[in-house]
N, C-alpha and C. Protein backbone atom coordinates (compact mmCIF):
# COMPACT_ATOMS: atom_id res chain seq x y z
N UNK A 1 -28.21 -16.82 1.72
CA UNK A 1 -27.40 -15.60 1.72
C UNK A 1 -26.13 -15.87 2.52
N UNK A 2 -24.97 -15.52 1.87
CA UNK A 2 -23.33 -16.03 2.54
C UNK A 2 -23.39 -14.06 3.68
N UNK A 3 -22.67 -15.14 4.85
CA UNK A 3 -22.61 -13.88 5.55
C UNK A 3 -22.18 -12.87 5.26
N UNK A 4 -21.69 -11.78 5.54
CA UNK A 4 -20.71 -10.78 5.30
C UNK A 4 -19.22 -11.00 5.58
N UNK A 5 -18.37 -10.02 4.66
CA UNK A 5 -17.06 -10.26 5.29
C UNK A 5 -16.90 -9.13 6.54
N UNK A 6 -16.22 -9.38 7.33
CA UNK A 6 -16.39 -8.48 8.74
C UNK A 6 -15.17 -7.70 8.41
N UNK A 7 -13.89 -7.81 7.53
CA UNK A 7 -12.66 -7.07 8.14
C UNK A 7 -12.32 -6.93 6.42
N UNK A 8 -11.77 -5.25 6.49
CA UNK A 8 -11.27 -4.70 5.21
C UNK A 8 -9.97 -3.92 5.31
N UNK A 9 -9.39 -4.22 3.90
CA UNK A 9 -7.67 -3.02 4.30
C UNK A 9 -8.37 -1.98 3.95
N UNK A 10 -8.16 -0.88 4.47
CA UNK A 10 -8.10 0.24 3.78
C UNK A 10 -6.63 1.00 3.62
N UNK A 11 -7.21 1.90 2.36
CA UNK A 11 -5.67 2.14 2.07
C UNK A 11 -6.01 4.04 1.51
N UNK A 12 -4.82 4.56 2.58
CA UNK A 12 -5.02 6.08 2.26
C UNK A 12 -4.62 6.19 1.33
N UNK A 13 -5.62 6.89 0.14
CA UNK A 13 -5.27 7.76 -1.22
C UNK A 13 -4.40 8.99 -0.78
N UNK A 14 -3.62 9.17 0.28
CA UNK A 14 -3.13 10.42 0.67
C UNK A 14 -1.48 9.85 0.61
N UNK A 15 -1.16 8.49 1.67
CA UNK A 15 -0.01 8.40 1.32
C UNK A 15 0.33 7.18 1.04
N UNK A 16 -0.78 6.22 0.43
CA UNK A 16 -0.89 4.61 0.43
C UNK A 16 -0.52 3.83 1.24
N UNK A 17 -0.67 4.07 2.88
CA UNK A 17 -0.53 3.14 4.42
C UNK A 17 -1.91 2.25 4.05
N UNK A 18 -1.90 1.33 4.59
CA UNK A 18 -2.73 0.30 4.30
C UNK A 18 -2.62 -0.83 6.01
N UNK A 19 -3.94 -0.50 6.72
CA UNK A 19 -4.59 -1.35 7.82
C UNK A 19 -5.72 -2.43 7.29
N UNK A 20 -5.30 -3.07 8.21
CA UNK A 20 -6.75 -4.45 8.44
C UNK A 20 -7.68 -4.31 9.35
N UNK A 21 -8.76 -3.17 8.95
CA UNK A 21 -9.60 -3.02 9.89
C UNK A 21 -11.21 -3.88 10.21
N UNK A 22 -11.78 -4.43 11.14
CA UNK A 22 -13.16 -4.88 11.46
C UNK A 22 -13.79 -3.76 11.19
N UNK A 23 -14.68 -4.38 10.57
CA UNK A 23 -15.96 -3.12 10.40
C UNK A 23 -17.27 -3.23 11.29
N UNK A 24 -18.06 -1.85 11.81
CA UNK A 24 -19.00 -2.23 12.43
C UNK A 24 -19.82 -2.91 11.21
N UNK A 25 -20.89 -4.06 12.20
CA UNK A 25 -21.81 -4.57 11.39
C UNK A 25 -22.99 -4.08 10.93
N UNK A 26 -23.21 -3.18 11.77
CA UNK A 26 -24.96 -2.72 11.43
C UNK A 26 -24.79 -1.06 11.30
N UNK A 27 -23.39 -0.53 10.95
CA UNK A 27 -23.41 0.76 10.33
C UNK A 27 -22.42 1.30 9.58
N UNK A 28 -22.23 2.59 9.08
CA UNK A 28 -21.42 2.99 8.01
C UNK A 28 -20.32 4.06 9.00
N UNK A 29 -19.34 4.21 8.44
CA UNK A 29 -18.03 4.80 9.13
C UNK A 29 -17.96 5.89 8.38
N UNK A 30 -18.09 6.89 8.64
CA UNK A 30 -17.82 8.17 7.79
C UNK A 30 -16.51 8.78 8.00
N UNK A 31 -15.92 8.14 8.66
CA UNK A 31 -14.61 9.05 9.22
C UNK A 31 -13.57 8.09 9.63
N UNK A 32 -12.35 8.10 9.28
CA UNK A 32 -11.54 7.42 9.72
C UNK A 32 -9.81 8.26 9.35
N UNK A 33 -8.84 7.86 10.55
CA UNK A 33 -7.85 8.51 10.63
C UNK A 33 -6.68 7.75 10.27
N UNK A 34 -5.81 8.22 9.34
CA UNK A 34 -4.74 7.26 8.80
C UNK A 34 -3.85 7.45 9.35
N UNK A 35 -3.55 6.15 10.33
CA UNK A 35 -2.23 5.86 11.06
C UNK A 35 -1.03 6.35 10.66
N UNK A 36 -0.73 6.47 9.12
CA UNK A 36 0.10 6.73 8.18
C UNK A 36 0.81 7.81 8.27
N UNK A 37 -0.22 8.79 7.82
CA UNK A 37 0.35 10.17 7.66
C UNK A 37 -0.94 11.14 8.54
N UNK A 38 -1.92 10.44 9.20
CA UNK A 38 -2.69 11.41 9.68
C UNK A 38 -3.92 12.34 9.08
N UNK A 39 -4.19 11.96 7.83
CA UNK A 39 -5.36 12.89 6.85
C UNK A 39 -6.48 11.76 7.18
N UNK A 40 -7.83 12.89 7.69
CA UNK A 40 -8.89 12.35 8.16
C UNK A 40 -9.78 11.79 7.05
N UNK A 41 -10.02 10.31 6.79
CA UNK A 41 -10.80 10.26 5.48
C UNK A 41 -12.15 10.36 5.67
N UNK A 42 -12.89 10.87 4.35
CA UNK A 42 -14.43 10.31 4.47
C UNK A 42 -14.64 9.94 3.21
N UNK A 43 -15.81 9.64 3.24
CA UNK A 43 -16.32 9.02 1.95
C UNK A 43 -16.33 9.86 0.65
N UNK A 44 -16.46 9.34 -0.46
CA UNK A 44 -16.38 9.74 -2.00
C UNK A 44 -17.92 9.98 -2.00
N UNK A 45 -17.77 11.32 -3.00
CA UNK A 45 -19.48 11.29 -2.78
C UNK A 45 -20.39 10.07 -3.76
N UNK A 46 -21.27 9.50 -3.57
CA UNK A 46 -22.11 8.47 -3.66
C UNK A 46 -21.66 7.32 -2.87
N UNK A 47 -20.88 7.35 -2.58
CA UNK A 47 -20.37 5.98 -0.96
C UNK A 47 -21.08 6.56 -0.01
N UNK A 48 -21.19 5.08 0.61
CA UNK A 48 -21.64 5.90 2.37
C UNK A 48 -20.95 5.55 3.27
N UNK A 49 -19.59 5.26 3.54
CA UNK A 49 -18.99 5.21 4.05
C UNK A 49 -17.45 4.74 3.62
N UNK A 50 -16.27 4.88 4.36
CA UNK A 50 -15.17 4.86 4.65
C UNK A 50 -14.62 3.82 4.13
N UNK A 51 -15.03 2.66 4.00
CA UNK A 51 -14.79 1.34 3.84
C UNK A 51 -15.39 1.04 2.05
N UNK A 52 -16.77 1.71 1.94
CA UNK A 52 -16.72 1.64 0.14
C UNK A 52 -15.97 2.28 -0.52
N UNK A 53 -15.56 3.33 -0.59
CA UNK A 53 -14.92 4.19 -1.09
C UNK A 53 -13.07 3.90 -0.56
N UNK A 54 -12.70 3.51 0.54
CA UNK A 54 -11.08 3.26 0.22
C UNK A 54 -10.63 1.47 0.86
N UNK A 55 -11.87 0.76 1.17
CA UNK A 55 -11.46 -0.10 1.71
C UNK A 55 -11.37 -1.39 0.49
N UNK A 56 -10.84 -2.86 0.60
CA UNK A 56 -11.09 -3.87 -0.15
C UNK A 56 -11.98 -4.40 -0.03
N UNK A 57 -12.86 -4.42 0.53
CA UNK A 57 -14.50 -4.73 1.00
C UNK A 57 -15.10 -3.82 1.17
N UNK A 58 -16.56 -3.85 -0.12
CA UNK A 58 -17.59 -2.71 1.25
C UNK A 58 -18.11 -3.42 2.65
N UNK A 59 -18.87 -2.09 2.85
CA UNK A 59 -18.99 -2.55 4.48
C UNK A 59 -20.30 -3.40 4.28
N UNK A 60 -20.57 -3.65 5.30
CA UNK A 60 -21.37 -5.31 5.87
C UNK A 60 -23.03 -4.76 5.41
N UNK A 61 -23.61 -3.59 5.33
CA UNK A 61 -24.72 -2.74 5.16
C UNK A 61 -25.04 -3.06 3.92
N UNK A 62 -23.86 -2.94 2.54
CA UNK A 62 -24.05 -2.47 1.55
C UNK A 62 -23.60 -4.18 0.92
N UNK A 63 -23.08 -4.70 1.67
CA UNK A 63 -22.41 -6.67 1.72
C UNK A 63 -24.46 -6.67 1.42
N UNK A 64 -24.98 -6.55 2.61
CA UNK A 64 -26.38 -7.73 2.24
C UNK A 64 -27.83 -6.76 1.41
N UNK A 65 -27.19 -5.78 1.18
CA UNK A 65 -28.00 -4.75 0.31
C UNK A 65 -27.51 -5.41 -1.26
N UNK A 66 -26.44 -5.89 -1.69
CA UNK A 66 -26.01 -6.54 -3.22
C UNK A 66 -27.10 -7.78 -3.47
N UNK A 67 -27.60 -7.12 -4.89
CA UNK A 67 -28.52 -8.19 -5.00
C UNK A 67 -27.85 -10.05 -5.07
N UNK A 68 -28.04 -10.87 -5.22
CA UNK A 68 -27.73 -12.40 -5.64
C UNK A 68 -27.31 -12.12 -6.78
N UNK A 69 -25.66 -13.19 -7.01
CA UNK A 69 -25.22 -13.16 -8.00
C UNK A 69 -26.22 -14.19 -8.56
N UNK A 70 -26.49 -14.21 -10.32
CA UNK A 70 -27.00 -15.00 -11.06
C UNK A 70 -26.09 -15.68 -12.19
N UNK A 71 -26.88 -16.46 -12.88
CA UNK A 71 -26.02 -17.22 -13.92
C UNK A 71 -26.05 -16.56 -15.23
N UNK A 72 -25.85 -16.34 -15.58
CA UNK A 72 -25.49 -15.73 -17.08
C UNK A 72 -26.26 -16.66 -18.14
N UNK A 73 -27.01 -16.26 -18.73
CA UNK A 73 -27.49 -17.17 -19.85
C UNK A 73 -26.73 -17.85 -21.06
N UNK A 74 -26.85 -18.84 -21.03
CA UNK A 74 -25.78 -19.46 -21.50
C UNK A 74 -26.57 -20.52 -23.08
């Protein structure tokens, strides 16, 4: 199993500011504040956190919850 990636941009759907944030490892972020323009985000409903729903990485929880990629039958 490849580790997790630890650090994601997120990017406000409010005014498209975009940070490089570390994510905690062993939990989900429900809340986060955009440097940008200031609109408090949370998650999309079926995400569980901040980072699936607006970041380029999910978070590290849902990283070792993805099953193994496989090979395609060929």
């Amino acid at each position: 199993m490849t580790a997790p990636i630890p650090v994601s941009v997120l990017t406000c759907p409010q005014c498209g500011f975009q940070r490089t944030e570390t994510m905690p490892a062993d939990a989900c972020q429900f809340f986060y504040e955009c440097a940008g323009c200031g609109a408090v985000l949370r998650p999309k409903p079926g995400d569980c956190c901040v980072y699936c729903s607006y970041g380029s990485v999910k978070c590290p929880p849902m990283q070792a919850a993805r099953p193994p990629l496989t090979s395609a039958p060929g």
